[in-house]
Protein backbone atom coordinates (compact mmCIF):
# COMPACT_ATOMS: atom_id res chain seq x y z
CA UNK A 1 -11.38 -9.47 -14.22
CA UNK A 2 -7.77 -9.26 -13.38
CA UNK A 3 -5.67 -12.12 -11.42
CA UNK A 4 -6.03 -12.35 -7.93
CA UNK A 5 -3.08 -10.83 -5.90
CA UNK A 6 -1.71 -13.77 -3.68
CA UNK A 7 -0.29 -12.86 0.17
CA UNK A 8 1.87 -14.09 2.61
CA UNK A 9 1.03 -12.78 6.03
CA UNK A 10 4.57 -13.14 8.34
CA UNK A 11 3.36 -12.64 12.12
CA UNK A 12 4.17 -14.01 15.31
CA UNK A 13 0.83 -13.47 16.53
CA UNK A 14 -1.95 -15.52 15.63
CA UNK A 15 -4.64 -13.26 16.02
CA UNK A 16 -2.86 -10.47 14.50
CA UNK A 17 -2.56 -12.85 11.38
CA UNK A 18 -5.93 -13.91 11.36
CA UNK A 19 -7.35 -10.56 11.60
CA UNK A 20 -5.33 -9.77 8.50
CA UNK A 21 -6.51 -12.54 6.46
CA UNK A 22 -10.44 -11.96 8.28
CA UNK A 23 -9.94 -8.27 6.59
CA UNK A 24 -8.08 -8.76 3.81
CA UNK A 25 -10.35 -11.59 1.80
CA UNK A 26 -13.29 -9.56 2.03
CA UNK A 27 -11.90 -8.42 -1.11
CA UNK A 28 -12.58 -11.56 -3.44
CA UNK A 29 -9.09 -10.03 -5.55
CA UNK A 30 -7.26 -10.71 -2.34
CA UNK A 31 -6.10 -14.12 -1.58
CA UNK A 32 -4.01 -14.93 1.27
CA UNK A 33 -1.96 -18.14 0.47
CA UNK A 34 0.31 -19.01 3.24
CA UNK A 35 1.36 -17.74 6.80
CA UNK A 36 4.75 -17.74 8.57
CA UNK A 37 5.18 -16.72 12.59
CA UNK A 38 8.95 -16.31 12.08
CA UNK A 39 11.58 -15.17 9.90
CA UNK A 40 13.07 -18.86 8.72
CA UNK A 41 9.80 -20.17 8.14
CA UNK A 42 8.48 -16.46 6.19
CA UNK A 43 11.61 -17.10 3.85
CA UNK A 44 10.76 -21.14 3.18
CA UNK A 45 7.11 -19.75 2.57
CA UNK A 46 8.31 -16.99 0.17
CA UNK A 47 9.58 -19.31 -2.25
CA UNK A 48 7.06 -22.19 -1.49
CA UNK A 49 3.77 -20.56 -2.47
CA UNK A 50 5.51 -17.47 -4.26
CA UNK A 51 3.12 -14.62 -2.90
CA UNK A 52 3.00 -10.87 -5.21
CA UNK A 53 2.94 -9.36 -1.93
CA UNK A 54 4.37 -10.07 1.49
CA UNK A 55 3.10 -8.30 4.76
CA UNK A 56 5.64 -8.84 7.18
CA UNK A 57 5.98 -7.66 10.60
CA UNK A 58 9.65 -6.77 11.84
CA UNK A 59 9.94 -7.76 15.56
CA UNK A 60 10.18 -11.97 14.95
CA UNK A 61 11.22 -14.60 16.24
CA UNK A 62 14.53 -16.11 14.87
CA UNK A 63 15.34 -13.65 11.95
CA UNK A 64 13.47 -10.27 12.08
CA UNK A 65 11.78 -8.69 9.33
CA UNK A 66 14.37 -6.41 7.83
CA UNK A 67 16.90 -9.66 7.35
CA UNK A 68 14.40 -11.65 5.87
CA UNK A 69 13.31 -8.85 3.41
CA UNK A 70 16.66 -8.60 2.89
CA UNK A 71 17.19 -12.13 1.68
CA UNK A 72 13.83 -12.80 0.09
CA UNK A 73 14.41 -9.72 -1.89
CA UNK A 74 17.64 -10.94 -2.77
CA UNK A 75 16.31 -14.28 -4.24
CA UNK A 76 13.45 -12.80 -5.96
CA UNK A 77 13.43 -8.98 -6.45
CA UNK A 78 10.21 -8.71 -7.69
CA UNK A 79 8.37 -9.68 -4.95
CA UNK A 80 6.59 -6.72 -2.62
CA UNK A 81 7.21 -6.49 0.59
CA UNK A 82 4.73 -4.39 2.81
CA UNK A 83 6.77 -3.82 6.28
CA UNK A 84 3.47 -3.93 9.20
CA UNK A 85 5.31 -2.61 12.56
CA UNK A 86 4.01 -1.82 15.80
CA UNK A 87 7.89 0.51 15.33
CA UNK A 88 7.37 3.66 13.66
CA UNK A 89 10.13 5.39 14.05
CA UNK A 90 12.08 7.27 10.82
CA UNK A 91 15.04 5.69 10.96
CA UNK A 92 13.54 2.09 10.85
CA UNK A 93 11.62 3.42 7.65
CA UNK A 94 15.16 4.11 6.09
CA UNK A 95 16.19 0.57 7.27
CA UNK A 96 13.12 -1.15 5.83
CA UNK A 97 13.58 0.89 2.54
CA UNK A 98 17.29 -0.32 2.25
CA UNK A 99 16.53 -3.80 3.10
CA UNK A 100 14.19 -3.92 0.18
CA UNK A 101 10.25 -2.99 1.62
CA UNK A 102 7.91 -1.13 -0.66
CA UNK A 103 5.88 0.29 2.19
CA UNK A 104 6.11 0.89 6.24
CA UNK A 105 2.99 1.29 8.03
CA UNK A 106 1.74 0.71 11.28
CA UNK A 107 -0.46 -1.93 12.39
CA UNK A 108 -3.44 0.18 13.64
CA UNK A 109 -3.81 1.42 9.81
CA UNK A 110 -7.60 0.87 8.87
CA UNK A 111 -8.41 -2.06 6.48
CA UNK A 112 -9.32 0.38 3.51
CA UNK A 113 -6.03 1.95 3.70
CA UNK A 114 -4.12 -1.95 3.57
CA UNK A 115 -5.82 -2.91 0.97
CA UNK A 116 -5.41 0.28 -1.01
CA UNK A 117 -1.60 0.21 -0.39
CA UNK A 118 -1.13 -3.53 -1.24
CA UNK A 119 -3.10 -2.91 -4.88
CA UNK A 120 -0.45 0.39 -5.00
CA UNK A 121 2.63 -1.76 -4.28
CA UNK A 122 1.38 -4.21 -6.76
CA UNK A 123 1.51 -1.62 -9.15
CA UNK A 124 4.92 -0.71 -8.19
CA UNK A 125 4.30 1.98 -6.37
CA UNK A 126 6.12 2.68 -2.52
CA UNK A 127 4.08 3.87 0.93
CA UNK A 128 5.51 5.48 3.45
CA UNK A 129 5.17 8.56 6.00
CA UNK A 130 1.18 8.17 4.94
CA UNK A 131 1.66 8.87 1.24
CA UNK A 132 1.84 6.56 -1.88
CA UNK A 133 4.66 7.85 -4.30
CA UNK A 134 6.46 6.36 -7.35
CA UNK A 135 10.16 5.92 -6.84
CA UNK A 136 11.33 9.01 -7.80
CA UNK A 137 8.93 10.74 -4.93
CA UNK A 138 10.45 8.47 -3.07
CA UNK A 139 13.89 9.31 -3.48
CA UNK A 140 12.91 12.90 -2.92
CA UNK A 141 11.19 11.93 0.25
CA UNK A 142 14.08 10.03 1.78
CA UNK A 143 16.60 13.20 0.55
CA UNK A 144 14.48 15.75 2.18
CA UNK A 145 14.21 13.59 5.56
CA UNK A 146 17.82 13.13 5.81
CA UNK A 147 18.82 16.85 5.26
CA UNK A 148 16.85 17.11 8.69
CA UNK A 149 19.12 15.40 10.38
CA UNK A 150 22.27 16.99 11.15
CA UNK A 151 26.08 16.28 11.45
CA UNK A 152 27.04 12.87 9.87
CA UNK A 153 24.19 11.53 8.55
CA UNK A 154 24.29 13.95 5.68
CA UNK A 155 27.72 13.28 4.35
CA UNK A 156 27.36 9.80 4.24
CA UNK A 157 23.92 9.23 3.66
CA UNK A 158 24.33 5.65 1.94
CA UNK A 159 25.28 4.36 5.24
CA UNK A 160 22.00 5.30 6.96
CA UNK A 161 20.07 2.45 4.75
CA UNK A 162 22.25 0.05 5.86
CA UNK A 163 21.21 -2.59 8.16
CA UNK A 164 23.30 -4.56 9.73
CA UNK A 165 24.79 -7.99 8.23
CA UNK A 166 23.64 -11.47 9.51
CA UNK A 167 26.55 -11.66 11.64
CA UNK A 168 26.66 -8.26 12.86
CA UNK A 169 22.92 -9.09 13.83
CA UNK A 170 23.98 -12.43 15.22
CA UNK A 171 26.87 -10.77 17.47
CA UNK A 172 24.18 -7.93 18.64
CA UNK A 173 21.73 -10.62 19.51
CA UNK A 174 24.36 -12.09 21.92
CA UNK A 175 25.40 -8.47 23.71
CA UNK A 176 21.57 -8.07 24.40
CA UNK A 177 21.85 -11.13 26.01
CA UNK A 178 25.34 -10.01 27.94
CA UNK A 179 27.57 -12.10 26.36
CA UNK A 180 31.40 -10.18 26.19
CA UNK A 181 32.86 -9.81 23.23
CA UNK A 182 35.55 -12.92 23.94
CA UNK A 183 32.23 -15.12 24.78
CA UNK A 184 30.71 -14.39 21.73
CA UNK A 185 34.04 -14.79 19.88
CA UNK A 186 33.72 -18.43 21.64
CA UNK A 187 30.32 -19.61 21.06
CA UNK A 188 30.61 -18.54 17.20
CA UNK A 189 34.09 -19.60 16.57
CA UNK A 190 35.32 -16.71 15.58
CA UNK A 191 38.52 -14.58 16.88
CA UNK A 192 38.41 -11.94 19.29
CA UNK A 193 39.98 -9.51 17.00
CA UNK A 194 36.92 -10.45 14.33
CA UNK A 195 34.15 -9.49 16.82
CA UNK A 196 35.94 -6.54 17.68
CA UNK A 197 35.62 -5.60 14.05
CA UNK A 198 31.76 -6.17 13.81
CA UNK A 199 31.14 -4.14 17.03
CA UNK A 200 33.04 -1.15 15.47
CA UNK A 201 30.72 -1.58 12.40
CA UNK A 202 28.03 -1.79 14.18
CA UNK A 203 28.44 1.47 16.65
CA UNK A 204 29.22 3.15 13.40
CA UNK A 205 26.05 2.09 11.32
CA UNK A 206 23.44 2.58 14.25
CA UNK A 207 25.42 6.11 15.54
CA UNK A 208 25.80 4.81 18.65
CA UNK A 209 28.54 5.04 20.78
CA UNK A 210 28.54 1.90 23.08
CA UNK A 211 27.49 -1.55 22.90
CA UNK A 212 24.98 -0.69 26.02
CA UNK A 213 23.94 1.45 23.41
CA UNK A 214 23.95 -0.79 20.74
CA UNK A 215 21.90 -3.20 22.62
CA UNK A 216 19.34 -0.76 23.51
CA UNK A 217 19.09 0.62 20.27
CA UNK A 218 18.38 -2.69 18.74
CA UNK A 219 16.01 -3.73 21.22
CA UNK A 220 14.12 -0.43 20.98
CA UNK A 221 13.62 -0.76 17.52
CA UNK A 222 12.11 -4.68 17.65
CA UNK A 223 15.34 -6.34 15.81
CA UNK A 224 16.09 -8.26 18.49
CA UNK A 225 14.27 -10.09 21.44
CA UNK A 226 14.99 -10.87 24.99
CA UNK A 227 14.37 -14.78 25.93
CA UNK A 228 10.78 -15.47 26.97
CA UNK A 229 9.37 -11.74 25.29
CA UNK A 230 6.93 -12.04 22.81
C-alpha cells in the first residue's frame, strides 16, 4: 500500500472546506491534515504540517491565492498546488501557472474528477482546460492559447505569466479602495514618483489602460476584495 497523500485545504468558506475534506477522505489514501481560511495563515500551514498537495482557492482574504502559491512555491518547490476557483477565466489559468499551480479547476468539478487530478499532480503531472498533461503538453497548451490572442501578447509572451509583485498587489488593493496615487504613496511610505512606477507596471502587465481599469480588472478576477465582501 503506498503512503497516504497529505492535504491542505485553503478556503475562506467553511462549508466549502468541509465539503472538501467530507469528499475527499472517502478515499482512505487521502488525508486532509490542516486548513487555512486565508492566505497568511495557508502559508504558516504550508510549512507547519508540510502537505504533498495544496488545494487553494484564489479569492482570500489578506493575500490571495496566486501570491501565496507564489511564495509557498518559492520556499518549497516541490509542493503541489491545485488552484480551486469559482474564476475561470484563461488568463487567470496563465497567472496561476506562472505563480507556480499544477492544476486550475473550478469548484463545481465532481469529486471523482478531484481526486483523480490530485493523485495526477502527485505524480507530477499538470490539469488544466479539462485535460491532464505532462509538462511538455503543457507548454504546448499554453503556446497554442497564446497564439490566439492577438497584438502584444504574442511578442512578449513571458510577460503574460506574470503576476503582479506584493507591492504592486498592495498599491492595487488601495486604488480599489480609491485611494490616489499620493495617498497611497502616504500610507506606505513610499514616494510619489515610486507609486507612479508600480501603476505603469501594473497597466502594462494586466493590458489595461487605466487604473479604473486596473481596479476592475483585479476585482473581476477575485485578487482583490472590497471591505465587508466575502
Amino acid at each position: 500500500m503506498s503512503e497516504q497523500v497529505k492535504l491542505l485545504i485553503v478556503d475562506d468558506h467553511p462549508l466549502f472546506r468541509q465539503g472538501l475534506c467530507d469528499v475527499l477522505e472517502t478515499d482512505p489514501q487521502l488525508k486532509v491534515v490542516g486548513e487555512a481560511a486565508d492566505g497568511e495563515v495557508a502559508i504558516e500551514k504550508a510549512f507547519e504540517v508540510n502537505p504533498d498537495v495544496i488545494l487553494m482557492d484564489i479569492n482570500l482574504p489578506t493575500i490571495n491565492g496566486l501570491q501565496v502559491t507564489r511564495k509557498i512555491k518559492a520556499q518549497l518547490p516541490e509542493m503541489k498546488i491545485i488552484m480551486i476557483t469559482g474564476y475561470d477565466d484563461a488568463e487567470q489559468v496563465f497567472h496561476a501557472l506562472r505563480a507556480g499551480a499544477s492544476a486550475y479547476c473550478p469548484k463545481d468539478i465532481t469529486p471523482e474528477a478531484l481526486i483523480k487530478i490530485i493523485y495526477n499532480v502527485r505524480d507530477g503531472k499538470y490539469y488544466v482546460d479539462e485535460k491532464t498533461m505532462a509538462y511538455d503538453e503543457l507548454m504546448a497548451w499554453v503556446e497554442q492559447k497564446i497564439g490566439r490572442f492577438n497584438g502584444p501578447l504574442v511578442s512578449d509572451t513571458e510577460d503574460l505569466f506574470v503576476p503582479l509583485s506584493p507591492r504592486e498587489m498592495e498599491i492595487l488593493e488601495h486604488v480599489t479602495k480609491g485611494l490616489s496615487n499620493k495617498e497611497i504613496a502616504y500610507k506606505l511610505g513610499i514616494s510619489h514618483q515610486t507609486v507612479k512606477n508600480h501603476m505603469t507596471a501594473i497597466l502594462r502587465k494586466l493590458r489595461v489602460d487605466d487604473r479604473t481599469q486596473a481596479a476592475v480588472y483585479a476585482l473581476r478576477h477575485g485578487w482583490v476584495r472590497l471591505e465587508g465582501t466575502r
